[in-house]
PDB file of N, CA and C in Angstrom:
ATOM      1  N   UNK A   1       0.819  -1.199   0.000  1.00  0.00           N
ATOM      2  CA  UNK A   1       0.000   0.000   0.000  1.00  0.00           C
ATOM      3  C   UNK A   1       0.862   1.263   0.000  1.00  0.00           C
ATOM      4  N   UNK A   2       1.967   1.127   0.927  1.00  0.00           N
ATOM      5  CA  UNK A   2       2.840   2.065   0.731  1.00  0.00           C
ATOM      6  C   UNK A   2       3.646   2.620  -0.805  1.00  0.00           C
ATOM      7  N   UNK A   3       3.698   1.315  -1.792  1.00  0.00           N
ATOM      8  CA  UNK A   3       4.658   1.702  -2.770  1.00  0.00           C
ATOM      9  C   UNK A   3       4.382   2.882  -3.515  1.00  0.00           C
ATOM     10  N   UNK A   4       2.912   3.100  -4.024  1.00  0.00           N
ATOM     11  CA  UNK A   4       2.646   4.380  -4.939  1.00  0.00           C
ATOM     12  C   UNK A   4       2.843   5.519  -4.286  1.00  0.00           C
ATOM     13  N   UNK A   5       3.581   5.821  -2.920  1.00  0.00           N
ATOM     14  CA  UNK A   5       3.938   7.077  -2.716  1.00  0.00           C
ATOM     15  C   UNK A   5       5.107   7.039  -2.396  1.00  0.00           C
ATOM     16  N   UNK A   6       5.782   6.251  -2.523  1.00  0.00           N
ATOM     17  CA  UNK A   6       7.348   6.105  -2.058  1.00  0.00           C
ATOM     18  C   UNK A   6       7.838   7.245  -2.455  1.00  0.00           C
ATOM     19  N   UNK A   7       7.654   7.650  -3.848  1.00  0.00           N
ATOM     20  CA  UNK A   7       8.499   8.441  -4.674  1.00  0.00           C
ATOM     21  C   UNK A   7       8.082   9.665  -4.127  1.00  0.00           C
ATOM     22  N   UNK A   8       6.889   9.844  -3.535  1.00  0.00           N
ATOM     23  CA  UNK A   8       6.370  10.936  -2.830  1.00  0.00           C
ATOM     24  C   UNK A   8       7.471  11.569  -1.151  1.00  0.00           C
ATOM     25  N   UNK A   9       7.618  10.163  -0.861  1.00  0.00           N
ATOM     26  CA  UNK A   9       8.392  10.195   0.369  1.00  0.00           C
ATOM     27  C   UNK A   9      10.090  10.667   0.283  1.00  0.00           C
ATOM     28  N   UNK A  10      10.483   9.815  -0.910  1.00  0.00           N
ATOM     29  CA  UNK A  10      11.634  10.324  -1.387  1.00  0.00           C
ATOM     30  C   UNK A  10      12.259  11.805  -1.675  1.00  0.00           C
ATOM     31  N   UNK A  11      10.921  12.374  -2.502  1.00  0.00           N
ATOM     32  CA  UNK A  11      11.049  13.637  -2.922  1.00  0.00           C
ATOM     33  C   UNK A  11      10.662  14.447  -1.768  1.00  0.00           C
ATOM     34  N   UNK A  12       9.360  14.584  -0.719  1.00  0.00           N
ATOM     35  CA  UNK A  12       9.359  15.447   0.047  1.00  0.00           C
ATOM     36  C   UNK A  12       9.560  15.032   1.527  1.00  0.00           C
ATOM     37  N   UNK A  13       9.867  14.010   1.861  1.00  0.00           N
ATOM     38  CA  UNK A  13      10.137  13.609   3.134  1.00  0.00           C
ATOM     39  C   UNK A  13       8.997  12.418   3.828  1.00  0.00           C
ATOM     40  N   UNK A  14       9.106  11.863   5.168  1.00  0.00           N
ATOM     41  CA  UNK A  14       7.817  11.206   5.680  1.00  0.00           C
ATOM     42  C   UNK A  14       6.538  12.072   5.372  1.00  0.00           C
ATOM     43  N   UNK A  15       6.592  13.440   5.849  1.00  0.00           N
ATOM     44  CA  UNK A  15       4.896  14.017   6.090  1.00  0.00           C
ATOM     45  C   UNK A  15       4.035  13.865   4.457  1.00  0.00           C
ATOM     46  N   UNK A  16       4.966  13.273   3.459  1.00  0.00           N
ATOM     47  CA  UNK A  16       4.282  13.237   2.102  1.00  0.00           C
ATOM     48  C   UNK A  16       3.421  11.792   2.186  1.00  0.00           C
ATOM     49  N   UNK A  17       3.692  11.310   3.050  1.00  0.00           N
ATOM     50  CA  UNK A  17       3.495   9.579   2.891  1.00  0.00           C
ATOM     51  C   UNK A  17       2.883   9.373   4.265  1.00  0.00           C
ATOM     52  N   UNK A  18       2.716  10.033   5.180  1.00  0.00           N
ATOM     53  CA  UNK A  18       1.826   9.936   6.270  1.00  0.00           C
ATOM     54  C   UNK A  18       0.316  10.159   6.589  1.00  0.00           C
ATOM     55  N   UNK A  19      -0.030  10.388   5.452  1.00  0.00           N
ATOM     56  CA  UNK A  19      -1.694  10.116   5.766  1.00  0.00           C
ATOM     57  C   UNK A  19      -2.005   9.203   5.306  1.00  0.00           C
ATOM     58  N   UNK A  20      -1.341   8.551   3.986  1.00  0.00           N
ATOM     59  CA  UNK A  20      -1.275   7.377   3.596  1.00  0.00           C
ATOM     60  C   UNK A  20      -0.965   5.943   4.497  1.00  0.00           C
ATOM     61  N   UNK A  21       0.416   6.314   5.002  1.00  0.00           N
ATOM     62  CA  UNK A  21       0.557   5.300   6.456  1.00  0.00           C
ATOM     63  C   UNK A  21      -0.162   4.908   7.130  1.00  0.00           C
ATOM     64  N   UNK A  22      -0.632   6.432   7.677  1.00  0.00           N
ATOM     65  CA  UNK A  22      -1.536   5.831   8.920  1.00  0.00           C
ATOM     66  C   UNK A  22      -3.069   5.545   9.013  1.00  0.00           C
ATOM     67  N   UNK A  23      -3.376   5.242   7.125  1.00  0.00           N
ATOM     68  CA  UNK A  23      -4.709   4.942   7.253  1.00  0.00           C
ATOM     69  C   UNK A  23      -4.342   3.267   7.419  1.00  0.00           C
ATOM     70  N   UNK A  24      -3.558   2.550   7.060  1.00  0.00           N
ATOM     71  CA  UNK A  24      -2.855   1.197   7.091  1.00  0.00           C
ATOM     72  C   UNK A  24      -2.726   0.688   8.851  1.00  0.00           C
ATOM     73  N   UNK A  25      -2.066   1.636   9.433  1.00  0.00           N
ATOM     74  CA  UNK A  25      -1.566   1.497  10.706  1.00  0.00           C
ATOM     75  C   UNK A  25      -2.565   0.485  11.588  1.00  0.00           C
ATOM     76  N   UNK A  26      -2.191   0.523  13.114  1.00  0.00           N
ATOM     77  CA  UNK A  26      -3.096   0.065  13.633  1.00  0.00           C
ATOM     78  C   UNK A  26      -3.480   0.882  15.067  1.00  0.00           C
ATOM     79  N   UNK A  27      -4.100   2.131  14.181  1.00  0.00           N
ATOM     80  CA  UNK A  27      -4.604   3.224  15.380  1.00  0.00           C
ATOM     81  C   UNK A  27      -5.562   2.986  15.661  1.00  0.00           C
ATOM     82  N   UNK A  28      -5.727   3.688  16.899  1.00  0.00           N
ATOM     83  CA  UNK A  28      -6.959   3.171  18.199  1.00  0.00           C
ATOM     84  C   UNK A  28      -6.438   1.688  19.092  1.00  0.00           C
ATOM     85  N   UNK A  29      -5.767   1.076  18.542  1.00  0.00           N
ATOM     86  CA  UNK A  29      -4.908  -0.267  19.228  1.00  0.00           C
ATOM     87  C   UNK A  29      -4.425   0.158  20.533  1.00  0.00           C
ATOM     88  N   UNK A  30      -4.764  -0.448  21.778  1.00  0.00           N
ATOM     89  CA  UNK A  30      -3.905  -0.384  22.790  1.00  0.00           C
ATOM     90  C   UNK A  30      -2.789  -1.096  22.852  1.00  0.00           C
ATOM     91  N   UNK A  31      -1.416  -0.435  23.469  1.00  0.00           N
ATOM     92  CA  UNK A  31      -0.326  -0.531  23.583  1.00  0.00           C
ATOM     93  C   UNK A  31       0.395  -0.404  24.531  1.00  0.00           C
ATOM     94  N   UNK A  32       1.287  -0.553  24.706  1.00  0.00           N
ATOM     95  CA  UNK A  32       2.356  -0.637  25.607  1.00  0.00           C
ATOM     96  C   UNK A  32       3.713  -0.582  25.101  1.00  0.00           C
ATOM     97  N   UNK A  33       4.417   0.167  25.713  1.00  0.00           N
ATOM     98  CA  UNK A  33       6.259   0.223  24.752  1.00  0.00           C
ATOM     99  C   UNK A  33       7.033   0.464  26.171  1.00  0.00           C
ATOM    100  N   UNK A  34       7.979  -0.471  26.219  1.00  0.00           N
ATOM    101  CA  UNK A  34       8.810  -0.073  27.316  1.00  0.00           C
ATOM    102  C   UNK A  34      10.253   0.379  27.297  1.00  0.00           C
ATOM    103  N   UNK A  35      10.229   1.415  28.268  1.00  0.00           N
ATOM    104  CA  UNK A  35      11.064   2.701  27.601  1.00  0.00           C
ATOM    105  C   UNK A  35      12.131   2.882  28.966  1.00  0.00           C
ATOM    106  N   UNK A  36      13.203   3.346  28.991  1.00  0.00           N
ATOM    107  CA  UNK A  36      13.901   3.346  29.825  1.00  0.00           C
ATOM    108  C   UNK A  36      13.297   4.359  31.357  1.00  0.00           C
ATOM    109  N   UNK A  37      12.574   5.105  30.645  1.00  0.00           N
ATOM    110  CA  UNK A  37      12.077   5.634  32.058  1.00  0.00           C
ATOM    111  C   UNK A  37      10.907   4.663  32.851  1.00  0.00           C
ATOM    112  N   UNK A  38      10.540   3.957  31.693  1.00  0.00           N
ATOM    113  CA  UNK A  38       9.445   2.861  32.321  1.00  0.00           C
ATOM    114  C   UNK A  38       8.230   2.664  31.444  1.00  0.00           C
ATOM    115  N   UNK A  39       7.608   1.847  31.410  1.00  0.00           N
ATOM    116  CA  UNK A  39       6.830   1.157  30.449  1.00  0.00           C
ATOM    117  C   UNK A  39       5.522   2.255  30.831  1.00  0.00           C
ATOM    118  N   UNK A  40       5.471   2.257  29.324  1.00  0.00           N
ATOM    119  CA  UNK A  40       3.951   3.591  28.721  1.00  0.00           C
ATOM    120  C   UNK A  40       3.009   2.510  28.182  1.00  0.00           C
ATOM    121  N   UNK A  41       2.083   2.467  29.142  1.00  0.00           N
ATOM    122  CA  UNK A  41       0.654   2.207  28.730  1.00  0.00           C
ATOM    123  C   UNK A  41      -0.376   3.316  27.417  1.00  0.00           C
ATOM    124  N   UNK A  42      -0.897   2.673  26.700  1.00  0.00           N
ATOM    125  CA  UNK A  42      -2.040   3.773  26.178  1.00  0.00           C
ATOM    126  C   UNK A  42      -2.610   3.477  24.701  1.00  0.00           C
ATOM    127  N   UNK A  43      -2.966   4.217  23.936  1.00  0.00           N
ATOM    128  CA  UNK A  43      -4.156   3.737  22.929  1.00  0.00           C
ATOM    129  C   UNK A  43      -3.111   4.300  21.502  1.00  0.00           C
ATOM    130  N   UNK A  44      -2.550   3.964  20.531  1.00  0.00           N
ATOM    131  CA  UNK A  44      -2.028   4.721  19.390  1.00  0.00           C
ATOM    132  C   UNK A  44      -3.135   5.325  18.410  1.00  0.00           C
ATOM    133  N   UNK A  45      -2.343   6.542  18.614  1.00  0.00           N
ATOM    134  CA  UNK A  45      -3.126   7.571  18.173  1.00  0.00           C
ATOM    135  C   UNK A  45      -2.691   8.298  16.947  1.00  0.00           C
ATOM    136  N   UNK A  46      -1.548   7.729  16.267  1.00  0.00           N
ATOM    137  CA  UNK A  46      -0.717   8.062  14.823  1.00  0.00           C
ATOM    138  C   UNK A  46       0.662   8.349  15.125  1.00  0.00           C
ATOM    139  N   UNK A  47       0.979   8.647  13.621  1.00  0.00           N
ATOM    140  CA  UNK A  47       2.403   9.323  13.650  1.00  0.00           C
ATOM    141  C   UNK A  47       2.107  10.914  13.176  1.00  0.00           C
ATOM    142  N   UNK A  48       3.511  11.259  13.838  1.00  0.00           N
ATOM    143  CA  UNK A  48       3.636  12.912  13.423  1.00  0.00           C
ATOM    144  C   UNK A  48       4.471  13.033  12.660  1.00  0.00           C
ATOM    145  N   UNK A  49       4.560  14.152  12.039  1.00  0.00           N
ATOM    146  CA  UNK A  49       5.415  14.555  11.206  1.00  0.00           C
ATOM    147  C   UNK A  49       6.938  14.265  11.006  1.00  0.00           C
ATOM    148  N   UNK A  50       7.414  13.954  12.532  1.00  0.00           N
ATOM    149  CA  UNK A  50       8.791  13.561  13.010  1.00  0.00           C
ATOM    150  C   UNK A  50       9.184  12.023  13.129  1.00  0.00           C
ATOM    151  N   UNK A  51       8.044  11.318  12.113  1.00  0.00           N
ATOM    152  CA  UNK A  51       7.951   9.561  12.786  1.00  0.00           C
ATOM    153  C   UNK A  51       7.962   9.423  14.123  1.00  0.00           C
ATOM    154  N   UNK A  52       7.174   9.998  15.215  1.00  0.00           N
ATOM    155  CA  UNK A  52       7.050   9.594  16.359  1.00  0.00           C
ATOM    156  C   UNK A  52       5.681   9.118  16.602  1.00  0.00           C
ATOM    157  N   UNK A  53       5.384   8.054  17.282  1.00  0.00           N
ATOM    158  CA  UNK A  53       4.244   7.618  17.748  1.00  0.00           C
ATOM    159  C   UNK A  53       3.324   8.481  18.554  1.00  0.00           C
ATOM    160  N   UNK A  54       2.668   8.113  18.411  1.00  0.00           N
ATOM    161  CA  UNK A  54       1.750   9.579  19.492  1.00  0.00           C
ATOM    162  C   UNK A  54       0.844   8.555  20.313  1.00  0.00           C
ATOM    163  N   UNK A  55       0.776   8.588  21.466  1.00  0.00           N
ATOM    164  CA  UNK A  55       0.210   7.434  22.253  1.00  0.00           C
ATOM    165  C   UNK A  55      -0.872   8.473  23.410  1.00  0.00           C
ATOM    166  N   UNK A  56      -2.271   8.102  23.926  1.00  0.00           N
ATOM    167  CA  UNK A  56      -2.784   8.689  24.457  1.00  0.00           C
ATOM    168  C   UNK A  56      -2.803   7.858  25.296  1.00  0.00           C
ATOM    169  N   UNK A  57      -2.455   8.239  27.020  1.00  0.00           N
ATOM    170  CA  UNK A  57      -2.657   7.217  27.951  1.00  0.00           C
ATOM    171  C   UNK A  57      -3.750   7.465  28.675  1.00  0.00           C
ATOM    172  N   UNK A  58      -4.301   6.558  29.997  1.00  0.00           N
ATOM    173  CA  UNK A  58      -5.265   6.437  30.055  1.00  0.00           C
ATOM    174  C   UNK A  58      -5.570   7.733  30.709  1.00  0.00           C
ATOM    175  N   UNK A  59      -5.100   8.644  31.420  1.00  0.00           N
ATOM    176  CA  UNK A  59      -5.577   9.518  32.029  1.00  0.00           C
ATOM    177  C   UNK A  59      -5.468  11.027  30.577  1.00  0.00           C
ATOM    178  N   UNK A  60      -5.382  10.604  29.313  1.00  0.00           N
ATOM    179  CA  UNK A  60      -5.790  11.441  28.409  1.00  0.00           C
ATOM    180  C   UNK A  60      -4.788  12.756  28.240  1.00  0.00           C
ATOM    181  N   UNK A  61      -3.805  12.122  28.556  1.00  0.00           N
ATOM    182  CA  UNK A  61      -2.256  12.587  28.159  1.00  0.00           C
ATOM    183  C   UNK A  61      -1.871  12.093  27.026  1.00  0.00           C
ATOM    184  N   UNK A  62      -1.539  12.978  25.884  1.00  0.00           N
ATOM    185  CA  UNK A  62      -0.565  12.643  24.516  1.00  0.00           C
ATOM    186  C   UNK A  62       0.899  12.727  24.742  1.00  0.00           C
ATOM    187  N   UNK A  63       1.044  11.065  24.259  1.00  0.00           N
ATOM    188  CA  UNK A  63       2.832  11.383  24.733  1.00  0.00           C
ATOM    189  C   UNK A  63       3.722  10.874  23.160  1.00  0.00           C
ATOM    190  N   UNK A  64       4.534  11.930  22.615  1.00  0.00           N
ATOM    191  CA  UNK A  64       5.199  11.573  21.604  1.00  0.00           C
ATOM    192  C   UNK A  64       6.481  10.133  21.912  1.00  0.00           C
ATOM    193  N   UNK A  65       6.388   9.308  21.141  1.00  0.00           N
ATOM    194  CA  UNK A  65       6.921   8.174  21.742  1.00  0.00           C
ATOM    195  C   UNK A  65       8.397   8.071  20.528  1.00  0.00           C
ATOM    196  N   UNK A  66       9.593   8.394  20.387  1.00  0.00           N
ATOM    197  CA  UNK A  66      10.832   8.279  19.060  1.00  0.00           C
ATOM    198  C   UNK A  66      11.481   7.139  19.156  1.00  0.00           C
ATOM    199  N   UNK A  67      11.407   6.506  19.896  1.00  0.00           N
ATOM    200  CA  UNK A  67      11.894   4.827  20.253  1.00  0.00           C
ATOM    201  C   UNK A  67      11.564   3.822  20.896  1.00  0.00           C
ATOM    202  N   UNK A  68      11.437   3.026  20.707  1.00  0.00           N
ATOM    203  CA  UNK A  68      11.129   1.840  21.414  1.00  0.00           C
ATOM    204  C   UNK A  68      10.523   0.237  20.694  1.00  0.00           C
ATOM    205  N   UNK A  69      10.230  -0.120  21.576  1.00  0.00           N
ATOM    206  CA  UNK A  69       9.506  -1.466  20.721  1.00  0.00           C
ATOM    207  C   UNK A  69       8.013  -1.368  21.295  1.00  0.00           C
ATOM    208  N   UNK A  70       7.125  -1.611  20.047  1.00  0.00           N
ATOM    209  CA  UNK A  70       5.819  -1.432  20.286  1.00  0.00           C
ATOM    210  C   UNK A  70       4.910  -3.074  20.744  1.00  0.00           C
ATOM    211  N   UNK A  71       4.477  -2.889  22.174  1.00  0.00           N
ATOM    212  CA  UNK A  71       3.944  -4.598  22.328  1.00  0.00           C
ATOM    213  C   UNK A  71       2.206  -3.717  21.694  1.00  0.00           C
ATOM    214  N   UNK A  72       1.741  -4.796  21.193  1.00  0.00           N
ATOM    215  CA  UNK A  72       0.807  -4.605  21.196  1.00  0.00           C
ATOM    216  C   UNK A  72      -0.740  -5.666  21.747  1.00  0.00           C
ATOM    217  N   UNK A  73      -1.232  -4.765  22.306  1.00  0.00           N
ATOM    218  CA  UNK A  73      -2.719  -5.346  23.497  1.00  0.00           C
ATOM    219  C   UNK A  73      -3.491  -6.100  22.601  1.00  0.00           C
ATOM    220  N   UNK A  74      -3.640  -7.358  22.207  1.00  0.00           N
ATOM    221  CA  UNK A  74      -4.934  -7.877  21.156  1.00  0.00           C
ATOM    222  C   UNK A  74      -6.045  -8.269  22.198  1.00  0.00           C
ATOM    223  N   UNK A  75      -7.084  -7.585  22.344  1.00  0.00           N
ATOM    224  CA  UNK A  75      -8.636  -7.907  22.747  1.00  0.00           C
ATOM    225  C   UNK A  75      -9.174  -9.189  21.936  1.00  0.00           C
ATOM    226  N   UNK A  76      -9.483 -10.317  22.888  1.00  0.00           N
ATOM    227  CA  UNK A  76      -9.732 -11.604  22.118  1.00  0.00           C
ATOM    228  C   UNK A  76     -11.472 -11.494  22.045  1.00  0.00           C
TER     229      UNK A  76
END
């Protein structure tokens, strides 16, 4: 899904290819990423302009997330 804008991404950077991304993604997914200050609970809420995750936790704080490994919560 990504390929027909690659060339988009190439030429103007990620934010050319990010609305495209993150209709693919898996936002609204609860998550968890554990991070050296300590593991972030919360719901993914996209990427920004900077490839950072944007995670809303439960008390409805947006926290830009630039590293980590993403676990992700599957509701059975």
């Amino acid at each position: 899904a990504f390929e027909p804008r690659y060339a988009d991404f190439v030429a103007d950077g990620p934010a050319a290819a990010l609305d495209e991304w993150n209709r693919y993604a898996l936002l609204g997914q609860p998550c968890w990423i554990d991070r050296p200050s300590g593991r972030l609970d919360g719901i993914a809420e996209g990427v920004d302009a900077f490839g950072a995750l944007q995670i809303r936790t439960g008390g409805g704080e947006k926290i830009s997330v630039h590293g980590g490994e993403v676990n992700w919560i599957w509701s059975r």
